[in-house]
Protein backbone atom coordinates (compact mmCIF):
# COMPACT_ATOMS: atom_id res chain seq x y z
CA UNK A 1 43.36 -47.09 -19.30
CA UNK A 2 45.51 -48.45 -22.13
CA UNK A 3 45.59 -46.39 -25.19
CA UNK A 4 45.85 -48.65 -28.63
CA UNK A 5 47.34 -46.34 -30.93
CA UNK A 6 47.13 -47.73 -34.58
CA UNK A 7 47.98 -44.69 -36.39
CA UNK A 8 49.13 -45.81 -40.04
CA UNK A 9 47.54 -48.70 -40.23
CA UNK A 10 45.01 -49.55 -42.77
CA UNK A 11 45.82 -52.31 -44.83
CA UNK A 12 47.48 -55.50 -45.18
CA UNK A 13 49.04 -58.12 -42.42
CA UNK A 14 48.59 -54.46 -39.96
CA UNK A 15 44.86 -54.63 -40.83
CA UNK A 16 44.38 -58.23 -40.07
CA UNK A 17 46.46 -57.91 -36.81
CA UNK A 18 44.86 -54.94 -35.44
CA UNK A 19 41.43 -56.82 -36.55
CA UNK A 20 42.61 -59.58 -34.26
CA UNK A 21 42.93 -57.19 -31.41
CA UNK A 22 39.52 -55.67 -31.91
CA UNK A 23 38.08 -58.80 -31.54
CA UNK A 24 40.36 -59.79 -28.58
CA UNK A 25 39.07 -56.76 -26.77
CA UNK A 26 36.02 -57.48 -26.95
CA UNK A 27 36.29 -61.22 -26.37
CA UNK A 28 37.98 -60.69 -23.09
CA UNK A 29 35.44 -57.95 -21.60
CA UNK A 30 38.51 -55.57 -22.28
CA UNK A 31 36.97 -52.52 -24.00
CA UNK A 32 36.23 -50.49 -20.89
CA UNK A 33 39.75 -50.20 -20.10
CA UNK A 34 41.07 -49.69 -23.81
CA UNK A 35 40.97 -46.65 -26.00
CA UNK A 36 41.48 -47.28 -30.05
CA UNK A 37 43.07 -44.81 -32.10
CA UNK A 38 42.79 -45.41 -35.40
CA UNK A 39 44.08 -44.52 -39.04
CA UNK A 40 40.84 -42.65 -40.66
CA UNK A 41 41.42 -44.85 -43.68
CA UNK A 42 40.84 -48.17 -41.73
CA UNK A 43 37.50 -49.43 -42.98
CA UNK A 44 36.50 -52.70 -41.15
CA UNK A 45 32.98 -53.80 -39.43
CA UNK A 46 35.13 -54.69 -36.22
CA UNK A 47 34.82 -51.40 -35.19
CA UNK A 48 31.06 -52.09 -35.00
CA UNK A 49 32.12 -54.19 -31.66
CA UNK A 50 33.81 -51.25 -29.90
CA UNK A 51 31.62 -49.39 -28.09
CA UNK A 52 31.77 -45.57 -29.64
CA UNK A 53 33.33 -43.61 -26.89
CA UNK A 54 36.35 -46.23 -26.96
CA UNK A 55 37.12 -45.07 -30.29
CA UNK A 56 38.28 -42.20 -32.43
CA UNK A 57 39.38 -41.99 -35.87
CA UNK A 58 42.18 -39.81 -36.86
CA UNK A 59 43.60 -38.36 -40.20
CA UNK A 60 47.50 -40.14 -39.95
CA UNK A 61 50.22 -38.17 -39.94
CA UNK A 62 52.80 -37.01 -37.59
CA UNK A 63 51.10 -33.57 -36.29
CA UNK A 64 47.64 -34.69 -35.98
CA UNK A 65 49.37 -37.79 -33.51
CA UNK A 66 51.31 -35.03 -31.66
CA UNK A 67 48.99 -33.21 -31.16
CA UNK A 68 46.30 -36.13 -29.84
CA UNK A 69 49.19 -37.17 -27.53
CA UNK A 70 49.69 -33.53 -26.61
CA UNK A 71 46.00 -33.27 -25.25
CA UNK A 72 45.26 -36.28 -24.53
CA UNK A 73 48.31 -38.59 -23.36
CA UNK A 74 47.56 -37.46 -19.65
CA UNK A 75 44.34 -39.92 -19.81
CA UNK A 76 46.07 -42.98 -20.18
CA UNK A 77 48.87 -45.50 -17.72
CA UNK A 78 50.21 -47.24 -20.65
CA UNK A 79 50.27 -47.04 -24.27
CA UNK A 80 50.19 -49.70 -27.09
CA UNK A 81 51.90 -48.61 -30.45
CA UNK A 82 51.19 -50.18 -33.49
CA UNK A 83 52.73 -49.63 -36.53
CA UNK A 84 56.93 -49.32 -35.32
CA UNK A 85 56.68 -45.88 -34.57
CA UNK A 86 57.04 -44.51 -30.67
CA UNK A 87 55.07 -42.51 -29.04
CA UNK A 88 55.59 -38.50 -30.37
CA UNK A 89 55.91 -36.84 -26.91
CA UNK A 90 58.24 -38.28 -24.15
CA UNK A 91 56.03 -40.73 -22.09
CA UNK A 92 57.65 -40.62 -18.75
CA UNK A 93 56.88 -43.37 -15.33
CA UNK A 94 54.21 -45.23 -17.68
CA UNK A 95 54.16 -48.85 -19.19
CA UNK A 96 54.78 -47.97 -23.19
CA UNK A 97 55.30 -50.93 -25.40
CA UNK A 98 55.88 -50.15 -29.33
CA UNK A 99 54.82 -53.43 -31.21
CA UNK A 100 57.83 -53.08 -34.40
CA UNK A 101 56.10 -55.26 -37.65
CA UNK A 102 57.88 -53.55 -40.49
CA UNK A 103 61.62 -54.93 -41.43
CA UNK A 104 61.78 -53.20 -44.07
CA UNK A 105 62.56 -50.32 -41.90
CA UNK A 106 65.38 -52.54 -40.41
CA UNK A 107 66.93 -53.96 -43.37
CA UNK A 108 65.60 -53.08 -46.71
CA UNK A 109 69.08 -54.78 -48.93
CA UNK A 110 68.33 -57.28 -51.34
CA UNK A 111 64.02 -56.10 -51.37
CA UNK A 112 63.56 -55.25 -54.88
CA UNK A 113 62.63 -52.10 -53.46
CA UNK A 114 63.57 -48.75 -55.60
CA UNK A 115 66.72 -46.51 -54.17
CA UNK A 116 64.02 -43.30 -53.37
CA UNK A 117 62.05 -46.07 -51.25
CA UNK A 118 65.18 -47.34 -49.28
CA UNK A 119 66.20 -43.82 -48.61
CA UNK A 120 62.75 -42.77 -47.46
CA UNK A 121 62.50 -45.95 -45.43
CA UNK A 122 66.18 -44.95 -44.00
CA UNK A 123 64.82 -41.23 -42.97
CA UNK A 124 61.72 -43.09 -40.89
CA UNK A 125 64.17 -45.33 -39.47
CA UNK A 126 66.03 -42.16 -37.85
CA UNK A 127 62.99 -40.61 -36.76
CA UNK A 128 62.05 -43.87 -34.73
CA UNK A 129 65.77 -43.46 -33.06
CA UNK A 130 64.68 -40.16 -32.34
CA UNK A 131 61.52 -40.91 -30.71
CA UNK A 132 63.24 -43.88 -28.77
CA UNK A 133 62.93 -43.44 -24.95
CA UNK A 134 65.03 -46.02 -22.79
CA UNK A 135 62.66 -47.08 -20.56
CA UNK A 136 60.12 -47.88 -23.66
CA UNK A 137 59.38 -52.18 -23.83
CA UNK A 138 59.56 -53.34 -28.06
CA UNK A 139 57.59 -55.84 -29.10
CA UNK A 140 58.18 -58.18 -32.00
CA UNK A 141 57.10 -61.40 -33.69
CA UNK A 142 60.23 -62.93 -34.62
CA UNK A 143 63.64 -63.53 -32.95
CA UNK A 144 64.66 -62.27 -36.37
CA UNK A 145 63.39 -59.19 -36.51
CA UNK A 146 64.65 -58.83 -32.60
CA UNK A 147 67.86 -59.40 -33.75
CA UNK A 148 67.50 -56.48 -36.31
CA UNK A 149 66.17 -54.06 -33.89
CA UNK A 150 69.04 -54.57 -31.65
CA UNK A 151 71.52 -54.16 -34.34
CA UNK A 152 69.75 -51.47 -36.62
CA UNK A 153 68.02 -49.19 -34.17
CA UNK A 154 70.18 -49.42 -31.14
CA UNK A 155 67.34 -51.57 -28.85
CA UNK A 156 68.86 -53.28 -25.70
CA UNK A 157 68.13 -57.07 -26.17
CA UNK A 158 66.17 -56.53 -22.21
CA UNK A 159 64.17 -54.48 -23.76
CA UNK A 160 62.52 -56.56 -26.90
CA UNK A 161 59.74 -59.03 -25.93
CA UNK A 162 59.39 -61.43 -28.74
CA UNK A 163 55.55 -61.63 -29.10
CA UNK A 164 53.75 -63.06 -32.02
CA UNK A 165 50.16 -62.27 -32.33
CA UNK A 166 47.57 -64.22 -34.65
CA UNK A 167 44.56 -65.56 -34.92
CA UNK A 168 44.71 -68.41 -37.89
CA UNK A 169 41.92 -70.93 -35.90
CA UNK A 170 39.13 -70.35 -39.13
CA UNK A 171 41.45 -71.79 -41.19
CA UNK A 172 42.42 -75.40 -39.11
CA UNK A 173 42.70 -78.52 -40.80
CA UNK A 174 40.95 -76.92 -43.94
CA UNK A 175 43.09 -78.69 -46.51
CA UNK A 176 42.28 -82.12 -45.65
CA UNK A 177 41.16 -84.04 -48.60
CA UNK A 178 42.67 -81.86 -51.56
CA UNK A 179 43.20 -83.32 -54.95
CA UNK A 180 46.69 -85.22 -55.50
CA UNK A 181 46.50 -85.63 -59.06
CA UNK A 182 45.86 -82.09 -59.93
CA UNK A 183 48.42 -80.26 -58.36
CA UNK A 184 47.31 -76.55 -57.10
CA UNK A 185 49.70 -73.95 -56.00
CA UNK A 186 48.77 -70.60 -53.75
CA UNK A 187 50.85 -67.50 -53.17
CA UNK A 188 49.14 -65.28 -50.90
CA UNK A 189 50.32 -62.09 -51.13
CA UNK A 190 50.01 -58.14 -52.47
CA UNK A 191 52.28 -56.43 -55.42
CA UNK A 192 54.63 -55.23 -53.25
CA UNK A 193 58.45 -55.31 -54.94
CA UNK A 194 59.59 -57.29 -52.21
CA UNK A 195 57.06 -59.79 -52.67
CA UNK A 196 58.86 -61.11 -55.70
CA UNK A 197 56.50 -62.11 -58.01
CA UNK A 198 58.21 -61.70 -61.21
CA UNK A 199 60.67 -64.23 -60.45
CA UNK A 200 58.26 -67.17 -58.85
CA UNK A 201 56.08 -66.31 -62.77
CA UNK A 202 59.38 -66.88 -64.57
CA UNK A 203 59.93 -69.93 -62.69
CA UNK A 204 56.39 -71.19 -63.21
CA UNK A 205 56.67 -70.64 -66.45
CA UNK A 206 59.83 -72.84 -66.90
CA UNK A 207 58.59 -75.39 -64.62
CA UNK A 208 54.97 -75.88 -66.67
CA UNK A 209 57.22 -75.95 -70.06
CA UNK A 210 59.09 -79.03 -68.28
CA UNK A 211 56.03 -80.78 -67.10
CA UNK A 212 53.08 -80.28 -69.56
CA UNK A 213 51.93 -83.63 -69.11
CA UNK A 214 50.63 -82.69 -65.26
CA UNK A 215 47.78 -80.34 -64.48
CA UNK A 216 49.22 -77.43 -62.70
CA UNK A 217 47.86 -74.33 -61.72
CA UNK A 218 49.07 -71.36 -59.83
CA UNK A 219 46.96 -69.31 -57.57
CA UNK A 220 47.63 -65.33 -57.07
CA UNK A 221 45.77 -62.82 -55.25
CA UNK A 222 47.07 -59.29 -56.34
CA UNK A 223 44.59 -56.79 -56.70
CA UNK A 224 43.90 -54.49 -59.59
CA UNK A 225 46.38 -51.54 -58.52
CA UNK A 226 49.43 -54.24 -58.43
CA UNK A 227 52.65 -53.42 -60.58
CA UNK A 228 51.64 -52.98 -64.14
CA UNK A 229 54.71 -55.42 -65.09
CA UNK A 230 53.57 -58.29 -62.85
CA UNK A 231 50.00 -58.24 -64.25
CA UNK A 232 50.82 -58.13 -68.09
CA UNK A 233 53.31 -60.72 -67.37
CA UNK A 234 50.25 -62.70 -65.78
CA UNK A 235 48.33 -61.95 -68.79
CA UNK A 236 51.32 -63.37 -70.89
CA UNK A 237 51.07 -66.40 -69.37
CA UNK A 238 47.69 -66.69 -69.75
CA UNK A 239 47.87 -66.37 -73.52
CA UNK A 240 50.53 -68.88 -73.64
CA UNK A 241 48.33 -71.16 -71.97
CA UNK A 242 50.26 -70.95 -69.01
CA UNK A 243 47.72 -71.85 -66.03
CA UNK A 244 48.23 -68.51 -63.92
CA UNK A 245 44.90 -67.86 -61.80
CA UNK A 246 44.85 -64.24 -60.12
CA UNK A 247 41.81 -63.88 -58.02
CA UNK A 248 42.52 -60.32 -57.27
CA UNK A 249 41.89 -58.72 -53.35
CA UNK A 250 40.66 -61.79 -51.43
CA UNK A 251 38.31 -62.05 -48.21
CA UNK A 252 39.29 -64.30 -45.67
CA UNK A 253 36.65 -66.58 -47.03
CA UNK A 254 37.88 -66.63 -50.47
CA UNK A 255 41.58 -67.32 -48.69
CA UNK A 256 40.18 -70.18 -46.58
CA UNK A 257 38.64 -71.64 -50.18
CA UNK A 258 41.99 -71.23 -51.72
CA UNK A 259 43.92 -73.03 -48.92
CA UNK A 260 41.38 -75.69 -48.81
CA UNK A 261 42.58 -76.91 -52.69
CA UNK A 262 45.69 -76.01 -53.13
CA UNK A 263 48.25 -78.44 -52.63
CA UNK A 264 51.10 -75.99 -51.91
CA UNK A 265 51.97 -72.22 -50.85
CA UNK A 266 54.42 -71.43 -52.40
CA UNK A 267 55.87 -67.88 -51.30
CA UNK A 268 59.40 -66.08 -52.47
CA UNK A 269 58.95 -63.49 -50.45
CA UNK A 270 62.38 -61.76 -49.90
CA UNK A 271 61.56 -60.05 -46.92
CA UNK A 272 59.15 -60.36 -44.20
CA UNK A 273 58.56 -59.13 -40.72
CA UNK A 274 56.46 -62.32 -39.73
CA UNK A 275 54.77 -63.78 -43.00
CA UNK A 276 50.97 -64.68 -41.74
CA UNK A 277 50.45 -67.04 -44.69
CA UNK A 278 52.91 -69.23 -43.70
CA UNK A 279 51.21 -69.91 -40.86
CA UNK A 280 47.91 -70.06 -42.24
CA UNK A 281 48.66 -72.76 -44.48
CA UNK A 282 50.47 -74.64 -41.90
CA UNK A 283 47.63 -74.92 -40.22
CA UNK A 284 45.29 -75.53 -42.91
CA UNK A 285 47.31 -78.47 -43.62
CA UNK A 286 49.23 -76.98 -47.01
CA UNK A 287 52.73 -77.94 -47.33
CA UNK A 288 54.96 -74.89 -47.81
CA UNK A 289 57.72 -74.34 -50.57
CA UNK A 290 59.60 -70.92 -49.83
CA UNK A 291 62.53 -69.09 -49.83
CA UNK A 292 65.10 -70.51 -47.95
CA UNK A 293 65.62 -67.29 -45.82
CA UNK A 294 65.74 -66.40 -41.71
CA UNK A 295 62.37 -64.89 -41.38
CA UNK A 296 60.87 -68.19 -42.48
CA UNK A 297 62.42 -71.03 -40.21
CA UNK A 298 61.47 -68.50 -37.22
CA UNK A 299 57.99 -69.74 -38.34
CA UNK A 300 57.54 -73.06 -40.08
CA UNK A 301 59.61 -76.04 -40.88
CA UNK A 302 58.83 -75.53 -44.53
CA UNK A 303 58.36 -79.04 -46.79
CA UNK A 304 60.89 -77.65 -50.06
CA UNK A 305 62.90 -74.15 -50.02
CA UNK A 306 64.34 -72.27 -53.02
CA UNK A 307 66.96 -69.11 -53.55
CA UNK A 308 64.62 -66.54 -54.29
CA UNK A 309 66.63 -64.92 -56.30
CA UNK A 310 67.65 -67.33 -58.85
CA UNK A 311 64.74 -68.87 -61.05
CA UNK A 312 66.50 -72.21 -61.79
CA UNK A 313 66.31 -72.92 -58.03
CA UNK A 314 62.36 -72.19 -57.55
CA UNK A 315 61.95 -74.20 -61.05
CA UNK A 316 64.25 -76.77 -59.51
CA UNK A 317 62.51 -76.90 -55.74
CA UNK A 318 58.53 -76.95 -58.03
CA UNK A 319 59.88 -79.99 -59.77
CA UNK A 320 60.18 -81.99 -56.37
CA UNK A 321 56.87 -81.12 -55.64
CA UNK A 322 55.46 -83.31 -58.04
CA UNK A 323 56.15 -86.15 -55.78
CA UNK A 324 53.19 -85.23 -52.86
CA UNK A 325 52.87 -87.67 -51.62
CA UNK A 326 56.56 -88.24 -50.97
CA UNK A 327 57.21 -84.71 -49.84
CA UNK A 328 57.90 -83.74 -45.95
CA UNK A 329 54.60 -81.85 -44.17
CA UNK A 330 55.34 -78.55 -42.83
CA UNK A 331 54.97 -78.33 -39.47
CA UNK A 332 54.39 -75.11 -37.65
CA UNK A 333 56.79 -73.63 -34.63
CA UNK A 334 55.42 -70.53 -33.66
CA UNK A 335 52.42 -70.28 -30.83
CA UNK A 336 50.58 -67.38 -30.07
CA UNK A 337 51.46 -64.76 -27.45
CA UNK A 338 48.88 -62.19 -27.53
CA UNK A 339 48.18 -62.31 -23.41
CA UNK A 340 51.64 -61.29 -22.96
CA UNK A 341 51.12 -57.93 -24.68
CA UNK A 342 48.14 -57.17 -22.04
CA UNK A 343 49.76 -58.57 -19.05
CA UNK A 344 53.34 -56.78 -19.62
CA UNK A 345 50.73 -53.23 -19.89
CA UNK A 346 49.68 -54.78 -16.18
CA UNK A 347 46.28 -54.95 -17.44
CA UNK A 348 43.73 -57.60 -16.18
């Protein structure tokens, strides 16, 4: 039996991925030979599809996991990890694979992110080195983030299977037909510092001020416990008659109706370990304008890219966009790899 562990994970691109699983699990007759453990603050009806002795919800945290593993561990050939972070007890002669999706852990220079948070991020980092055994398999999405592993954590290169894993079929071909004259633009993403919202508003901002003769409008989805800053800067705009849109925490429904009339995502993101949306509104049919950074071209041949981190170059990259119909699609490279995860784990 293969035990899913998906301590820590609760919210965000880890939700939506382990969500995925779930439902692969299920889909492929899987869920008598997989055991789920789960983060007690994961909320998600996908659970409902697991049958309830294949299951167990546990409060996160290092000694409740060592101590699962501790009484448990012996039940299980191989072990899935979730969420970067090995297993807590030696797993010796057994098929481990720990599926790393946080790069922040890796590299967290040039983030936004606050010094405490790169120094706490630095002290999990160690602890992962610590719970490192050599004969454990890492999984990854990105030949970026492989890259990083190696170089960061010490990883031997034999030992990193580059594996994305999505699921982005609800939202194929959904942008057919949007509007041309009234140009929409879509960044999917949460508050996080890294995420680097101040500097795409300032840019908007600019880049309205320079074309007020064109309806433009830009989309956000940050909920209501987002930086304080970033949503009375929104609010700003707003009152300026700026057209800023937030939509606040979005269901994959509400996402799909986004992506179906926006022209563009647009997404500054200065770090990411994968960045779903990219490939969500590739294959919606969105064009992409985004940072001009590693993590994206591992993804998407994007139709405009920007410096994040200097507003005349988003402003200047915007402008362009004005010309759709002229503009280069995005086209998407990456393909799903989800079997490989179950057949390295020698699971049929």
């Amino acid at each position: 039996m293969i035990l899913i562990d998906s301590i820590y994970i609760n919210k965000s691109g880890g939700k939506i991925l382990l969500e995925y699983i779930i439902d692969y699990v299920v889909e492929k007759k899987k869920d008598d030979g997989v055991f789920f453990l789960f983060d007690d603050r994961f909320c998600s009806d996908k659970v409902n599809k697991l049958n309830t002795k294949q299951y167990k919800f546990l409060k996160s945290g290092s000694i409740n996991r060592f101590l699962f593993y501790k009484n448990y561990s012996n039940r299980y050939n191989s072990f899935i990890c979730f969420a970067n972070v090995p297993p807590p007890i030696k797993i010796i002669d057994k098929s481990v694979i720990v599926y790393f999706h946080n790069v922040l852990l890796l590299d967290s220079n040039n983030s936004n992110l606050k010094l405490g948070i790169k120094l706490l991020l630095s002290l999990k980092k160690n602890y992962i080195k610590f719970l490192n055994n050599a004969n454990y398999t890492w999984a990854v999405q990105t030949q970026n983030v492989s890259d990083l592993l190696e170089s960061k954590i010490g990883i031997e290169k034999s030992k990193i299977l580059v594996c994305p894993i999505f699921d982005v079929a609800y939202f194929k071909h959904c942008n057919i037909g949007v509007e041309e004259n009234n140009l929409n633009y879509l960044y999917v993403a949460d508050g996080s510092p890294q995420k680097n919202h101040l500097n795409l508003l300032n840019a908007w901002s600019l880049f309205v001020q320079n074309n007020n003769n064109k309806n433009l409008t830009l989309h956000l989805t940050l909920d209501e416990n987002s930086s304080k800053e970033i949503l009375d800067k929104i609010q700003l705009l707003i009152s300026t008659r700026v057209s800023v849109i937030n939509h606040g925490w979005c269901t994959i429904n509400q996402i799909r109706d986004l992506y179906k009339k926006c022209n563009y995502l647009v997404y500054p993101s200065l770090a990411e370990s994968f960045g779903l949306p990219l490939i969500e509104a590739a294959v919606s049919g969105c064009n992409i304008i985004c940072s001009d950074l590693p993590y994206v071209f591992e993804v998407v041949n994007p139709s405009l890219v920007f410096n994040p981190n200097n507003i005349e170059s988003i402003v200047k990259a915007l402008s362009r966009s004005t010309d759709y119909k002229n503009i280069i699609p995005t086209i998407l490279k990456v393909e799903n790899k989800i079997d490989l995860i179950f057949n390295t784990n020698s699971y049929v």
